[in-house]
C-alpha atoms as a PDB file:
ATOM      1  CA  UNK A   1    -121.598 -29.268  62.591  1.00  0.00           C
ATOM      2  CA  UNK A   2    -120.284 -27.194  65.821  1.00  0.00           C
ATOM      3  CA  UNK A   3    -117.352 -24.285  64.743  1.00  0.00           C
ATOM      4  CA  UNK A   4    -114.612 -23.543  66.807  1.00  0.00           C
ATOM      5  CA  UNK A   5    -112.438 -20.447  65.569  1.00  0.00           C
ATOM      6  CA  UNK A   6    -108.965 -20.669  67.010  1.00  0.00           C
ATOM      7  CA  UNK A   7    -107.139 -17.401  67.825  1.00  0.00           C
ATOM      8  CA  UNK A   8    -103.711 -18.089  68.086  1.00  0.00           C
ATOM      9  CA  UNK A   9    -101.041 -17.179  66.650  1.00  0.00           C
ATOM     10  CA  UNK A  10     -98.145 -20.056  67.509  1.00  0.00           C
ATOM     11  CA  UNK A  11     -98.573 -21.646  64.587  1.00  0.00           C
ATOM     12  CA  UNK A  12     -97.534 -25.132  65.884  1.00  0.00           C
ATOM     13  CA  UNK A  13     -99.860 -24.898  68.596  1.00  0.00           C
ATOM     14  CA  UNK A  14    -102.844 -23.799  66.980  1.00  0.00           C
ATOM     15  CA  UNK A  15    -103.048 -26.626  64.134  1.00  0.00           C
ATOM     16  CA  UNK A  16    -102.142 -29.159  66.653  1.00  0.00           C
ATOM     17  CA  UNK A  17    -105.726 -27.969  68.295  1.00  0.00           C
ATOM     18  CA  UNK A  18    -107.422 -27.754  65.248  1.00  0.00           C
ATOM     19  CA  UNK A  19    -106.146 -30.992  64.217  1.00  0.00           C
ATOM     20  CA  UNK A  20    -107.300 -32.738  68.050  1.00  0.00           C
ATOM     21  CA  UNK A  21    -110.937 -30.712  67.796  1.00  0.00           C
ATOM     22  CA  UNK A  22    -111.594 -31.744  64.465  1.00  0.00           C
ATOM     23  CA  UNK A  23    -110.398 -35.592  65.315  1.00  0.00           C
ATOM     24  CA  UNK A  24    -113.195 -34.697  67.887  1.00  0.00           C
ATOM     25  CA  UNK A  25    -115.764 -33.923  65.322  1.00  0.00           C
ATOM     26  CA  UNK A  26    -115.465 -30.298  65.228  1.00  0.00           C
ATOM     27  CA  UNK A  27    -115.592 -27.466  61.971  1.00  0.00           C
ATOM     28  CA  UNK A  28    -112.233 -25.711  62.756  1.00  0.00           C
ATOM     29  CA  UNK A  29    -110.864 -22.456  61.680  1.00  0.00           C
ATOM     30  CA  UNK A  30    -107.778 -20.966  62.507  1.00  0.00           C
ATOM     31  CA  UNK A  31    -106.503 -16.994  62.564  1.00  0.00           C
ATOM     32  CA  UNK A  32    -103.378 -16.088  63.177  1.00  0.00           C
ATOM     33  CA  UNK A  33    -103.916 -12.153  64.924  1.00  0.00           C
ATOM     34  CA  UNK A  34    -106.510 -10.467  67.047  1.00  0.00           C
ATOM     35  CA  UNK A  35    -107.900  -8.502  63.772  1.00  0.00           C
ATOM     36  CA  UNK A  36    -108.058 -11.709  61.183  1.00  0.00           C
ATOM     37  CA  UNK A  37    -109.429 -13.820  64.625  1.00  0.00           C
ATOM     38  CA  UNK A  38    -112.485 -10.717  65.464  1.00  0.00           C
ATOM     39  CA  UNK A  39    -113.461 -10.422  61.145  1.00  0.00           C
ATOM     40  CA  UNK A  40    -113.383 -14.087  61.222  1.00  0.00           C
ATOM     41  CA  UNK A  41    -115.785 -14.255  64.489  1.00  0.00           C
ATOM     42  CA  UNK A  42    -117.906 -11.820  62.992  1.00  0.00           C
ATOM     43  CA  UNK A  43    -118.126 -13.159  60.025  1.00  0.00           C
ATOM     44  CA  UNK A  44    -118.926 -16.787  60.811  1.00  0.00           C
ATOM     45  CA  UNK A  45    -120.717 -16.712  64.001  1.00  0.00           C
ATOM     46  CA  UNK A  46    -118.417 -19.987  65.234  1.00  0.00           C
ATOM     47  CA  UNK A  47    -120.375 -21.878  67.975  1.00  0.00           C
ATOM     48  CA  UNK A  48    -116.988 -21.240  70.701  1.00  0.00           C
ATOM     49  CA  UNK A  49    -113.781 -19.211  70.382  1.00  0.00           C
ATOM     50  CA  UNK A  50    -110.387 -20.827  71.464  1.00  0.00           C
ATOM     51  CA  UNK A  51    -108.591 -16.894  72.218  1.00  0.00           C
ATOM     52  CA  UNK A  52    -104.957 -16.283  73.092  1.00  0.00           C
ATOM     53  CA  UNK A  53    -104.258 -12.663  74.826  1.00  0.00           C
ATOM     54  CA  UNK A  54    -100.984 -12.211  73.602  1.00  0.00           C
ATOM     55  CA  UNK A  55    -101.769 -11.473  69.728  1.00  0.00           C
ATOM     56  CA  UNK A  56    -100.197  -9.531  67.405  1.00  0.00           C
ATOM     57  CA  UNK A  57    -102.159  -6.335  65.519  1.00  0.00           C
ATOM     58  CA  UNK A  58    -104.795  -6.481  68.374  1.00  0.00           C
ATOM     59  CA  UNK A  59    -104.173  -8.410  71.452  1.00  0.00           C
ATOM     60  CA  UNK A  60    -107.178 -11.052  73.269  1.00  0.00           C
ATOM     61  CA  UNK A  61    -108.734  -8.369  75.982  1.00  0.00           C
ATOM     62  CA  UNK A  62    -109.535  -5.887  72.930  1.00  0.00           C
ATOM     63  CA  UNK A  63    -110.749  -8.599  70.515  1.00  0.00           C
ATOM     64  CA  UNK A  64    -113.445  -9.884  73.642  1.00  0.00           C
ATOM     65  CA  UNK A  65    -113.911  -6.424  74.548  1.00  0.00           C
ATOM     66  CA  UNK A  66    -114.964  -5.781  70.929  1.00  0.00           C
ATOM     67  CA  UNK A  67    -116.932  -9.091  70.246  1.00  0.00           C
ATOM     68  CA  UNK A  68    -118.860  -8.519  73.694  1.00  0.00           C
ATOM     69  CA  UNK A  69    -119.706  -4.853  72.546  1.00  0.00           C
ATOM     70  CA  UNK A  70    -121.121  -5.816  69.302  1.00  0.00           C
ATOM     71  CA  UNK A  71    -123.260  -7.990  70.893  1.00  0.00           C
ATOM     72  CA  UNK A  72    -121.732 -11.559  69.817  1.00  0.00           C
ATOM     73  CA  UNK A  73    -122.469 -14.248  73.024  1.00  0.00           C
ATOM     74  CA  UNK A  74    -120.370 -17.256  71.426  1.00  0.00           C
ATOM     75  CA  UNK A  75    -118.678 -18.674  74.450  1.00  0.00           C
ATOM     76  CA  UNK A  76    -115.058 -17.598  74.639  1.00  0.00           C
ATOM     77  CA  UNK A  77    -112.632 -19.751  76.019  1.00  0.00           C
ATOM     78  CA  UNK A  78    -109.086 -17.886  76.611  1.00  0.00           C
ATOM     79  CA  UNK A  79    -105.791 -19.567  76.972  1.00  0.00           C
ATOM     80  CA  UNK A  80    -102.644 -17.164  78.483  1.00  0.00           C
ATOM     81  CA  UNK A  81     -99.350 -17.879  79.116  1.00  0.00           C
ATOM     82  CA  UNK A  82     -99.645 -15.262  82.121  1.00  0.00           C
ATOM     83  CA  UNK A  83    -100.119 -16.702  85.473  1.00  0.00           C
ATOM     84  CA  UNK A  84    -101.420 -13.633  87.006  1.00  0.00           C
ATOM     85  CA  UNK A  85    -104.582 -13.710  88.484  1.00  0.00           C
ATOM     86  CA  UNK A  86    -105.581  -9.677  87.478  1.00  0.00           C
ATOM     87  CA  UNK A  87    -105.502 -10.708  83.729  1.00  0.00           C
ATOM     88  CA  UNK A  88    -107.783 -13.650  84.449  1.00  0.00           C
ATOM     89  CA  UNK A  89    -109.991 -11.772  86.594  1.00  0.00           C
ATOM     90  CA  UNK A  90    -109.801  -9.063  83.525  1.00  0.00           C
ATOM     91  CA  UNK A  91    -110.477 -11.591  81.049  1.00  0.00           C
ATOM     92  CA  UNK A  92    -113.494 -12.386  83.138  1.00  0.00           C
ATOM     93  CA  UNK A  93    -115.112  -9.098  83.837  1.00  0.00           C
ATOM     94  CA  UNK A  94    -114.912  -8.504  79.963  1.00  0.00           C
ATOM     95  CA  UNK A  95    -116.799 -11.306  79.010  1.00  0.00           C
ATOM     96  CA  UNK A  96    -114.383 -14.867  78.833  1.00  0.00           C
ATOM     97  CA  UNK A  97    -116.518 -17.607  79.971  1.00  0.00           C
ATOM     98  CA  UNK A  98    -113.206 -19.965  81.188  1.00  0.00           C
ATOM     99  CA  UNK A  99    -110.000 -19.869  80.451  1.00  0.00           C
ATOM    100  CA  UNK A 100    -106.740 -22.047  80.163  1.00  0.00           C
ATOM    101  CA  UNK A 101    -103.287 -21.173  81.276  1.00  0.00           C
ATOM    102  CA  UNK A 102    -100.438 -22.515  79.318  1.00  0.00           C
ATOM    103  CA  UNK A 103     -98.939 -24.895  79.385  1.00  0.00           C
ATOM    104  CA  UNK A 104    -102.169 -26.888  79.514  1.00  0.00           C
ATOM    105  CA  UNK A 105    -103.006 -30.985  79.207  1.00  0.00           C
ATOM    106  CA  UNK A 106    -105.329 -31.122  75.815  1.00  0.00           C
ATOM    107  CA  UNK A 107    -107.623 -33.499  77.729  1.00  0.00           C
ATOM    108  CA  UNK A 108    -108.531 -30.413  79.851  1.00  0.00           C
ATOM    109  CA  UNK A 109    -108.881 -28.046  76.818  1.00  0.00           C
ATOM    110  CA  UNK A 110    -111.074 -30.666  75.285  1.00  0.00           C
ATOM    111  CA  UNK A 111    -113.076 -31.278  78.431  1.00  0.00           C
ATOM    112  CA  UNK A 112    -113.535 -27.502  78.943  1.00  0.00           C
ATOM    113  CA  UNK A 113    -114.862 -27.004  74.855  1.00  0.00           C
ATOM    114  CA  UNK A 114    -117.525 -29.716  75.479  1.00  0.00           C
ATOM    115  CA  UNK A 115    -118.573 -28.320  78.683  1.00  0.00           C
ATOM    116  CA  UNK A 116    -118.736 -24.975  77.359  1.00  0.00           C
ATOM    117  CA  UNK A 117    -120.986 -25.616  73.978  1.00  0.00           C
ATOM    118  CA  UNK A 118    -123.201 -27.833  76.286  1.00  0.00           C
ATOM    119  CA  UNK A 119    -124.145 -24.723  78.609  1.00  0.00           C
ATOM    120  CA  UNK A 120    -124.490 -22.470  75.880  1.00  0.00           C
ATOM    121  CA  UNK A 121    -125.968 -25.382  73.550  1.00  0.00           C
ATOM    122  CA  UNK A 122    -130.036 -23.549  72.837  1.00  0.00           C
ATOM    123  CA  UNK A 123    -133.241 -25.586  73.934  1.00  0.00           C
ATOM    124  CA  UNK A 124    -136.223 -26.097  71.451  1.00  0.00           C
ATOM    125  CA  UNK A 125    -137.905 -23.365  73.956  1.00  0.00           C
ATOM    126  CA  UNK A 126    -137.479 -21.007  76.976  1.00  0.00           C
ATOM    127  CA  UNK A 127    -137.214 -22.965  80.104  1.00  0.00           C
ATOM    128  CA  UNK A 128    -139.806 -21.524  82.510  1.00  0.00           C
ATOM    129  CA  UNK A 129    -139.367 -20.874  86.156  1.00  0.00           C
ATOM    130  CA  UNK A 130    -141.662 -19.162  88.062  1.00  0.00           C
ATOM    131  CA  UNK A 131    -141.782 -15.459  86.452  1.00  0.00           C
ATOM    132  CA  UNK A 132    -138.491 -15.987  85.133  1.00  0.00           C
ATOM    133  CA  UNK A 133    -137.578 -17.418  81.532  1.00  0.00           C
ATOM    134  CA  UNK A 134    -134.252 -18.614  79.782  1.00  0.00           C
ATOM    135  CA  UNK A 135    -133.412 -18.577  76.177  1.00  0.00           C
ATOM    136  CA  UNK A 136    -130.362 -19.941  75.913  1.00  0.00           C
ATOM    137  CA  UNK A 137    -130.022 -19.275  72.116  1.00  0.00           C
ATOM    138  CA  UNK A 138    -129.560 -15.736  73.056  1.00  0.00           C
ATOM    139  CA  UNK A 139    -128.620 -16.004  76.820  1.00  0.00           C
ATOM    140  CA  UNK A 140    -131.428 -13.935  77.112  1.00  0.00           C
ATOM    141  CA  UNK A 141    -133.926 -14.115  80.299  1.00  0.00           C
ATOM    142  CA  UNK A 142    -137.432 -12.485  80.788  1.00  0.00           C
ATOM    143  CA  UNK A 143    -138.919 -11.806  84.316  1.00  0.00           C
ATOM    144  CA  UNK A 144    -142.805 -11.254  84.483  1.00  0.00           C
ATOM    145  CA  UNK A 145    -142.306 -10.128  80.125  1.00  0.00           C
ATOM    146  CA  UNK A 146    -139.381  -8.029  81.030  1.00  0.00           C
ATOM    147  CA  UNK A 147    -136.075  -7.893  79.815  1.00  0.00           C
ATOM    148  CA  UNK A 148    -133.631  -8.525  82.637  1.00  0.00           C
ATOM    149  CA  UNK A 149    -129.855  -7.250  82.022  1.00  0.00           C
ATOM    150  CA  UNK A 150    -127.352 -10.028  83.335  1.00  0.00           C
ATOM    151  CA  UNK A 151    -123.282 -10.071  83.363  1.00  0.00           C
ATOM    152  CA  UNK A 152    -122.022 -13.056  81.360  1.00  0.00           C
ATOM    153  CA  UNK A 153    -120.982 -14.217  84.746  1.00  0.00           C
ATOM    154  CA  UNK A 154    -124.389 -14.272  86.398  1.00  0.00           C
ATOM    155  CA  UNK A 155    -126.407 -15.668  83.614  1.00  0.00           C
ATOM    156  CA  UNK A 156    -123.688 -18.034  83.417  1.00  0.00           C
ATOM    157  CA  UNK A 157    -124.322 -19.018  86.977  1.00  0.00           C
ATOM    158  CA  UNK A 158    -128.410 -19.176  86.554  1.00  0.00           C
ATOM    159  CA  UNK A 159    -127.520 -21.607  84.108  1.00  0.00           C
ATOM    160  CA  UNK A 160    -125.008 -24.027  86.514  1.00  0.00           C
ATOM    161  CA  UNK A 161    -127.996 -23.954  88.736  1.00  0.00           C
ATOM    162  CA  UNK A 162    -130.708 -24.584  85.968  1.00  0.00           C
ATOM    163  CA  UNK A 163    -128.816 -27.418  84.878  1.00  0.00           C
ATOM    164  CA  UNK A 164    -128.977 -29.365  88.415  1.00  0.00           C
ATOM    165  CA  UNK A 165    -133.026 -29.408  88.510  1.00  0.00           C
ATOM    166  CA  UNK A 166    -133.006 -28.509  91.752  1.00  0.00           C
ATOM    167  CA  UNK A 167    -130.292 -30.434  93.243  1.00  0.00           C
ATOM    168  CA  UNK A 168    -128.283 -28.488  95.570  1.00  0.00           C
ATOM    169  CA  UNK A 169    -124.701 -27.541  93.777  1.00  0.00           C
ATOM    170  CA  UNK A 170    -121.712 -26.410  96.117  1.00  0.00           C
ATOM    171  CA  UNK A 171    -119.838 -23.053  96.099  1.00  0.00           C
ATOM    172  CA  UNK A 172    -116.696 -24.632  94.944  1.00  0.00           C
ATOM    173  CA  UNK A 173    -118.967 -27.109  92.050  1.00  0.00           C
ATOM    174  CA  UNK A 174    -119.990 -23.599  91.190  1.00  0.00           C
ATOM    175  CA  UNK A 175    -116.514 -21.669  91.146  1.00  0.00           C
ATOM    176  CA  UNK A 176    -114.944 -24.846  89.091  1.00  0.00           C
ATOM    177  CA  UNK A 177    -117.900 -24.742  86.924  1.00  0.00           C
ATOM    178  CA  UNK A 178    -118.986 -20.692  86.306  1.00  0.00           C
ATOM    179  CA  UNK A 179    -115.187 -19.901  86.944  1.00  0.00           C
ATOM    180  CA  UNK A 180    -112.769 -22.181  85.756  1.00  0.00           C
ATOM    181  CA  UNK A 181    -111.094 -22.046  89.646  1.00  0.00           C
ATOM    182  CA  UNK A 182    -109.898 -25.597  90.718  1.00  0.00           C
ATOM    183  CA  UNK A 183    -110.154 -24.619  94.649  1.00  0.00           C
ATOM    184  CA  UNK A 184    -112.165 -22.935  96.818  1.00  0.00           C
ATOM    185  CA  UNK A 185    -109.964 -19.594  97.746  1.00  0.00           C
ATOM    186  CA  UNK A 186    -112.366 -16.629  96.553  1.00  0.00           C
ATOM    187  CA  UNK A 187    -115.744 -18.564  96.978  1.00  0.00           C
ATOM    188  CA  UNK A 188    -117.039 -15.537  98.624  1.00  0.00           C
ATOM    189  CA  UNK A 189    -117.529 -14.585  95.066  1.00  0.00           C
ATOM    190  CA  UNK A 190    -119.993 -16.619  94.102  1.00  0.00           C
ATOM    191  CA  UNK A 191    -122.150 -15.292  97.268  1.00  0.00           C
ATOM    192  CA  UNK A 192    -121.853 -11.764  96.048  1.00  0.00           C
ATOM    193  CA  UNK A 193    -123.127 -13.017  92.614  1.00  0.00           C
ATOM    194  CA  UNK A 194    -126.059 -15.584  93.456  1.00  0.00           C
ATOM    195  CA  UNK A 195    -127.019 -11.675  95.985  1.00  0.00           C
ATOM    196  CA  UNK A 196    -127.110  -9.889  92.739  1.00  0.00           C
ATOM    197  CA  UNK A 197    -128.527 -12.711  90.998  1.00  0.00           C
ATOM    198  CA  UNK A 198    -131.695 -12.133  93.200  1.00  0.00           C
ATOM    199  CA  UNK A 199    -131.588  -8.470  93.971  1.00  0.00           C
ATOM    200  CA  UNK A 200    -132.694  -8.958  89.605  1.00  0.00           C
ATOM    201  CA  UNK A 201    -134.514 -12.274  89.512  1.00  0.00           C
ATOM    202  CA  UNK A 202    -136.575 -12.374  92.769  1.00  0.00           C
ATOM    203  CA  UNK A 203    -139.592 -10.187  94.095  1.00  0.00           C
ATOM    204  CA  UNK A 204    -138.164  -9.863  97.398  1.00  0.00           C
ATOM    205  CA  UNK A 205    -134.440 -10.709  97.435  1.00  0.00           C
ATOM    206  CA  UNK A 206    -134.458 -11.021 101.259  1.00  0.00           C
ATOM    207  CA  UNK A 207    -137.178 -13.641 100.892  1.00  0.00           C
ATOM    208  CA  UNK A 208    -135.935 -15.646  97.781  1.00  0.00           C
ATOM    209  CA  UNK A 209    -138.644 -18.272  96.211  1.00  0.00           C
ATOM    210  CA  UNK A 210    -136.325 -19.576  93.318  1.00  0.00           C
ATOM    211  CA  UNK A 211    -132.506 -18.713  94.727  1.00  0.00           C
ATOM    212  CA  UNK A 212    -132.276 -20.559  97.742  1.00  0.00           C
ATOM    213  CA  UNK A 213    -129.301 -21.421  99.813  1.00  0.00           C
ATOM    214  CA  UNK A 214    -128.790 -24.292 101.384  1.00  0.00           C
ATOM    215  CA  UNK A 215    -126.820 -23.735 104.814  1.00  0.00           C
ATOM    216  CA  UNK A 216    -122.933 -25.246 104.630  1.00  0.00           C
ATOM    217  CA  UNK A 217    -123.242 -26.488 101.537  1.00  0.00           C
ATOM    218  CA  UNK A 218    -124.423 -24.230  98.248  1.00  0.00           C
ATOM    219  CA  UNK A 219    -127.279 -23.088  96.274  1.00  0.00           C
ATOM    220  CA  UNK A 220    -130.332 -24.443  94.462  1.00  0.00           C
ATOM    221  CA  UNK A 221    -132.624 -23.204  92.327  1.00  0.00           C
ATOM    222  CA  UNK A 222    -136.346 -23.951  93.087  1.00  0.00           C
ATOM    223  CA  UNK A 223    -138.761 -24.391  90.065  1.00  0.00           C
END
């Protein structure tokens, strides 16, 4: 069965979600601070994280920071009652892989869980393309034997692309999907990750064979 660890510590709140995920069909556990929420993470490897940033004992950012440094790649989603776009871009850079801003429909937060375990979900083997392969049990990927080093964000956007089998997918499919962004203010983002993306992946970056964009619309990644 899939575990979700809540991290939350409005008590209300947090066993209304636990009650909704496990209607859902999810193993639930709750802590109520930032220290109970990271031993409990560490200590039972849960499939997702449901994270609030304001926490007593040890608030959200250092409880990612600290799960992201030990080396745990559970997705994390993070729900704030801040509005302000530095802690989400914060939340971000340190690892979160979407995030929720209160108040927020449970639909959504439901939505957002399923989508999350089902890019992160492992494959019976490493998906092969070209010199390049994914292991998605340990968001892991290999070029030509090597280890290659990718942000949570850019492995998180090889993956968007792997998922479309070559289908084109638009900058703002992308930002919704990598992101969490509903609109398409700060796509210029995603172009400054798909560069880095290939300045890694490809033999000549300025002559992608596998990262290719597709004028006025997006990217696609060629098999």
């Amino acid at each position: 069965m899939t575990r979700v660890l809540i991290v939350e510590d409005n008590r209300d709140l947090a066993y209304g979600l636990r009650n909704n995920l496990e209607i859902e069909g999810y193993d639930v556990d709750v802590a109520g601070d930032g220290a109970e929420g990271l031993g409990r993470a560490k200590a039972t490897r849960p499939d997702l994280v449901v994270l609030d940033l304001m926490l007593p004992k040890m608030d959200g950012f250092r409880v990612l920071r600290a799960l992201r440094d030990d080396g745990l790649t559970m997705p994390v989603l993070v729900l704030t009652a801040r509005g302000e776009e530095s802690d989400k871009v914060r939340g971000l850079k340190l690892g979160a892989d979407d995030y929720l801003t209160k108040p927020f429909g449970l639909l959504e937060l439901l939505a957002r869980v399923e989508a999350l375990l089902r890019r992160a979900g492992p494959r019976a083997a490493a998906e092969t393309i070209g010199e390049l392969e994914i292991d998605r049990s340990t968001r892991s990927v290999m070029r030509s034997g090597s280890a290659v080093e990718l942000a949570p964000k850019e492995y998180d956007l090889l993956i968007a692309l792997a998922d479309r089998n070559g289908a084109v997918v638009s900058r703002l499919e992308l930002m919704r999907q990598v992101w969490g962004y509903s609109d398409a203010v700060i796509t210029r983002t995603i172009d400054t990750h798909v560069a880095e993306l290939r300045r890694k992946l490809e033999r000549d970056p300025a002559q992608p064979r596998h990262i290719l964009t597709v004028r006025k619309v997006g990217y696609r990644l060629k098999r």
